[in-house]
C-alpha atoms as a PDB file:
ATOM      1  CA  UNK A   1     -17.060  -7.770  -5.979  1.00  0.00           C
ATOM      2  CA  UNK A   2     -20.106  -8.238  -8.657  1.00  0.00           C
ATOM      3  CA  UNK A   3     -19.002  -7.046 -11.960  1.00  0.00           C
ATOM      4  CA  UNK A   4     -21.739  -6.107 -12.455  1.00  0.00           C
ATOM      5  CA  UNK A   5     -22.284  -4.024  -9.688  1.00  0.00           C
ATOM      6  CA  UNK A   6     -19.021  -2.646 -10.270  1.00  0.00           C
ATOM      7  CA  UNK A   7     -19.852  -1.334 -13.473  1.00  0.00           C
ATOM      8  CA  UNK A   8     -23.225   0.051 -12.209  1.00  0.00           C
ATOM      9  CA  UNK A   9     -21.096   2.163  -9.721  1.00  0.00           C
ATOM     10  CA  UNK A  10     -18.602   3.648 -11.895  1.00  0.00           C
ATOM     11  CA  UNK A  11     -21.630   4.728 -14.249  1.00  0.00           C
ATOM     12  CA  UNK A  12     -22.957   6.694 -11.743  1.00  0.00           C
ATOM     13  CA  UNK A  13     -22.592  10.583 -11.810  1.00  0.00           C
ATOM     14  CA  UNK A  14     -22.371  10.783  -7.868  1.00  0.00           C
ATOM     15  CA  UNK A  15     -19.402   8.781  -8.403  1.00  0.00           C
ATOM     16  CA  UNK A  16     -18.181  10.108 -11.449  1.00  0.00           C
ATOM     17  CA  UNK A  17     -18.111  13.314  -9.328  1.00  0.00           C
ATOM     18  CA  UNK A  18     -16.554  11.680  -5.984  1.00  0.00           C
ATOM     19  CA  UNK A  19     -14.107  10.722  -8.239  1.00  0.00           C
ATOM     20  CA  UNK A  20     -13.130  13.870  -9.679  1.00  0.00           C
ATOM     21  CA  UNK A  21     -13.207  16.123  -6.880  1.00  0.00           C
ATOM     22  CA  UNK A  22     -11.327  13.494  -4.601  1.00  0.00           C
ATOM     23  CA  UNK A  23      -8.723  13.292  -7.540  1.00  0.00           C
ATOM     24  CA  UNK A  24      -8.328  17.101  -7.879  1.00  0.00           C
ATOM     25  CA  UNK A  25      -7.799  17.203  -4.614  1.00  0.00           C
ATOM     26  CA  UNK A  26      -5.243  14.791  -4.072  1.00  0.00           C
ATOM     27  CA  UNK A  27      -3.102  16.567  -7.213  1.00  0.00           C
ATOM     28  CA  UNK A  28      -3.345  20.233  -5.822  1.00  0.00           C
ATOM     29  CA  UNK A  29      -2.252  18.986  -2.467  1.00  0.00           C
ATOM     30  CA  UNK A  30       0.548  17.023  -4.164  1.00  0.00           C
ATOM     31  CA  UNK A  31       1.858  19.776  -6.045  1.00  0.00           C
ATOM     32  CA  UNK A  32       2.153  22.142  -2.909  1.00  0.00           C
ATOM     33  CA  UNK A  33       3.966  19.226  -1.126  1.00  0.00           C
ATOM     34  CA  UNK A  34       6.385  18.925  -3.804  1.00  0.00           C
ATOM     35  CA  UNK A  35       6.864  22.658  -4.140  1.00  0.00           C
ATOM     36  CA  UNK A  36       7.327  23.023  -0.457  1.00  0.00           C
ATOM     37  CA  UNK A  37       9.716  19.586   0.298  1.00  0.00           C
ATOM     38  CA  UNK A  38      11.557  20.021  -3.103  1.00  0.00           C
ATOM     39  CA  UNK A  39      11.938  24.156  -2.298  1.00  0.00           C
ATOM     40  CA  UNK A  40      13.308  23.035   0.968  1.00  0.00           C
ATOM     41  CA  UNK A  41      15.810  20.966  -0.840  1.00  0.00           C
ATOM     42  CA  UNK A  42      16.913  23.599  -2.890  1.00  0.00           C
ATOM     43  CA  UNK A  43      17.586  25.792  -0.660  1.00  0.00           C
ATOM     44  CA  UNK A  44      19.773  23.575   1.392  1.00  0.00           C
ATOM     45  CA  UNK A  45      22.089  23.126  -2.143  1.00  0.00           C
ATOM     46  CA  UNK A  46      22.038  26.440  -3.480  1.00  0.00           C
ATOM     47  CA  UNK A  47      21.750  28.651  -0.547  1.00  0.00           C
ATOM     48  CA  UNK A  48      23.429  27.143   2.846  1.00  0.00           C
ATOM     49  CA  UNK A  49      24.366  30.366   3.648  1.00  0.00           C
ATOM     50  CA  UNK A  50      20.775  31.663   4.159  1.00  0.00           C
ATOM     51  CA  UNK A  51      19.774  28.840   6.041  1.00  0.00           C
ATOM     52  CA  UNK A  52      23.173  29.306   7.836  1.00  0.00           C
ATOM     53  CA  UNK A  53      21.978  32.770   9.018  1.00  0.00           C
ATOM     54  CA  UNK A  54      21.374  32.695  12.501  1.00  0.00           C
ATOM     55  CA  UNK A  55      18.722  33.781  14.395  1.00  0.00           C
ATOM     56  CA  UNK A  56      19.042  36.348  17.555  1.00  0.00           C
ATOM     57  CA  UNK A  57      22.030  35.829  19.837  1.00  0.00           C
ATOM     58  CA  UNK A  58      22.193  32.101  20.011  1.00  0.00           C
ATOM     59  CA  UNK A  59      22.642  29.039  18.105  1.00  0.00           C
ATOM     60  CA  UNK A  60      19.557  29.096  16.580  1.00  0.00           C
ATOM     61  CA  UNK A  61      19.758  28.982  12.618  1.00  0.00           C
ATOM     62  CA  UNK A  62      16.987  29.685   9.910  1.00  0.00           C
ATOM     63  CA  UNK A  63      16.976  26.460   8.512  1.00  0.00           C
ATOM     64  CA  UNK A  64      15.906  24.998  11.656  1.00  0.00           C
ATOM     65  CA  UNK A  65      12.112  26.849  11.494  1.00  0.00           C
ATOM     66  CA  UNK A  66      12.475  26.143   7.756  1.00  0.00           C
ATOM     67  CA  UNK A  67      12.962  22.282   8.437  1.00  0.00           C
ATOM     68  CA  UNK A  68      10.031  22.459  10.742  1.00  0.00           C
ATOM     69  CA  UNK A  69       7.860  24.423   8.933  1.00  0.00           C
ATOM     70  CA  UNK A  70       8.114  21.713   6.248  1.00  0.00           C
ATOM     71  CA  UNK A  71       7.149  19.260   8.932  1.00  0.00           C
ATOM     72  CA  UNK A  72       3.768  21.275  10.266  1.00  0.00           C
ATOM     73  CA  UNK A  73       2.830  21.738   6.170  1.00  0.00           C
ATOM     74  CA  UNK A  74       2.721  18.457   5.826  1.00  0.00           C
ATOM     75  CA  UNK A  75       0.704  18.361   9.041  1.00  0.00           C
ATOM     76  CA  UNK A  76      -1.730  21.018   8.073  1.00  0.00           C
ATOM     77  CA  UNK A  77      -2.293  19.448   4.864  1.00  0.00           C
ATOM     78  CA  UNK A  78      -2.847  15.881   6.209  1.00  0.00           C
ATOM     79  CA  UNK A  79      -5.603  17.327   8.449  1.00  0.00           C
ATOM     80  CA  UNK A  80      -6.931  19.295   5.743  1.00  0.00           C
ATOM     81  CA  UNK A  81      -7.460  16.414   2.879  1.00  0.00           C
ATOM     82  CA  UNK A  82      -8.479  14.304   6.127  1.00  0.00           C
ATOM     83  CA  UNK A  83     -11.719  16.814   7.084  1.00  0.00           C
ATOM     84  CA  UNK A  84     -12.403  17.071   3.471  1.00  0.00           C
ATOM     85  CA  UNK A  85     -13.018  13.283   3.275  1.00  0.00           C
ATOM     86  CA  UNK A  86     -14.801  13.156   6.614  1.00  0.00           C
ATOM     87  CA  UNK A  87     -17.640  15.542   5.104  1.00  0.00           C
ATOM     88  CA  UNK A  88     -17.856  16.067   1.372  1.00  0.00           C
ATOM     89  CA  UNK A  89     -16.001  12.643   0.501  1.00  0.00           C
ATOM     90  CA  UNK A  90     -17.767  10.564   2.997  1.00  0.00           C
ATOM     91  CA  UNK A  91     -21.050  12.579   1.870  1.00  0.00           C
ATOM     92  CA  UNK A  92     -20.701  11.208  -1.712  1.00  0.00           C
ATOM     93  CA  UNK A  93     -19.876   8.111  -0.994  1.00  0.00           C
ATOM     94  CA  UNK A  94     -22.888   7.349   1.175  1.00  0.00           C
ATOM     95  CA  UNK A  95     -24.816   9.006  -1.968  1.00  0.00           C
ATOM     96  CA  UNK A  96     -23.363   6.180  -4.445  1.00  0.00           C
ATOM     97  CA  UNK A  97     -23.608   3.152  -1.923  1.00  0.00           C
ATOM     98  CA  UNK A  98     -27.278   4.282  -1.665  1.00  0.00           C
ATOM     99  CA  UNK A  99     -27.243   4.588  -5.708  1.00  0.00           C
ATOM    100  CA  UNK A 100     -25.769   1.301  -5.930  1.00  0.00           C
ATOM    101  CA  UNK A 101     -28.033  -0.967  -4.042  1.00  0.00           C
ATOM    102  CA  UNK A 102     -31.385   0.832  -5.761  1.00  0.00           C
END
């Protein structure tokens, strides 16, 4: 890439602000990851006996919604970050490529 070009993108406020939002993002839905996975963790060493409880008459435990939950979080959050980027993301970066080549 140009340098030039380069540095006439990252001057620009539309991508200043792409930036940004894309980056806040990215940290809030890392932190609720980490407080979910590493929560799930915790709970299997400090409390096995909770996620030992079972759950009606059979075999079924707590952990094993638990563990799944964790799964479909991860899920939900994947498809959230992923129509984020499809409209406001993709939005802003349309808006600097047409900046760019002015």
């Amino acid at each position: 890439m140009d340098t030039k070009l380069a540095e006439r993108i990252a001057a620009l406020p539309a991508y200043k602000e792409l930036k940004e939002r894309r980056s806040r993002l990215g940290w809030w839905l890392t932190i609720a990851m980490l407080i979910v996975y590493y929560g799930f963790i915790l709970l299997i060493a400090f409390d096995k006996e909770l996620l030992a409880t079972r759950i009606g008459d059979g075999v079924m435990t707590l952990g094993i919604p638990l563990g799944f939950g964790v799964i479909v979080f991860t899920v939900i959050i994947t498809a959230f970050y992923v129509m984020r980027a499809n409209s406001e993301f993709d939005e802003l970066s349309e808006k600097v490529r047409r900046e760019a080549l002015k």
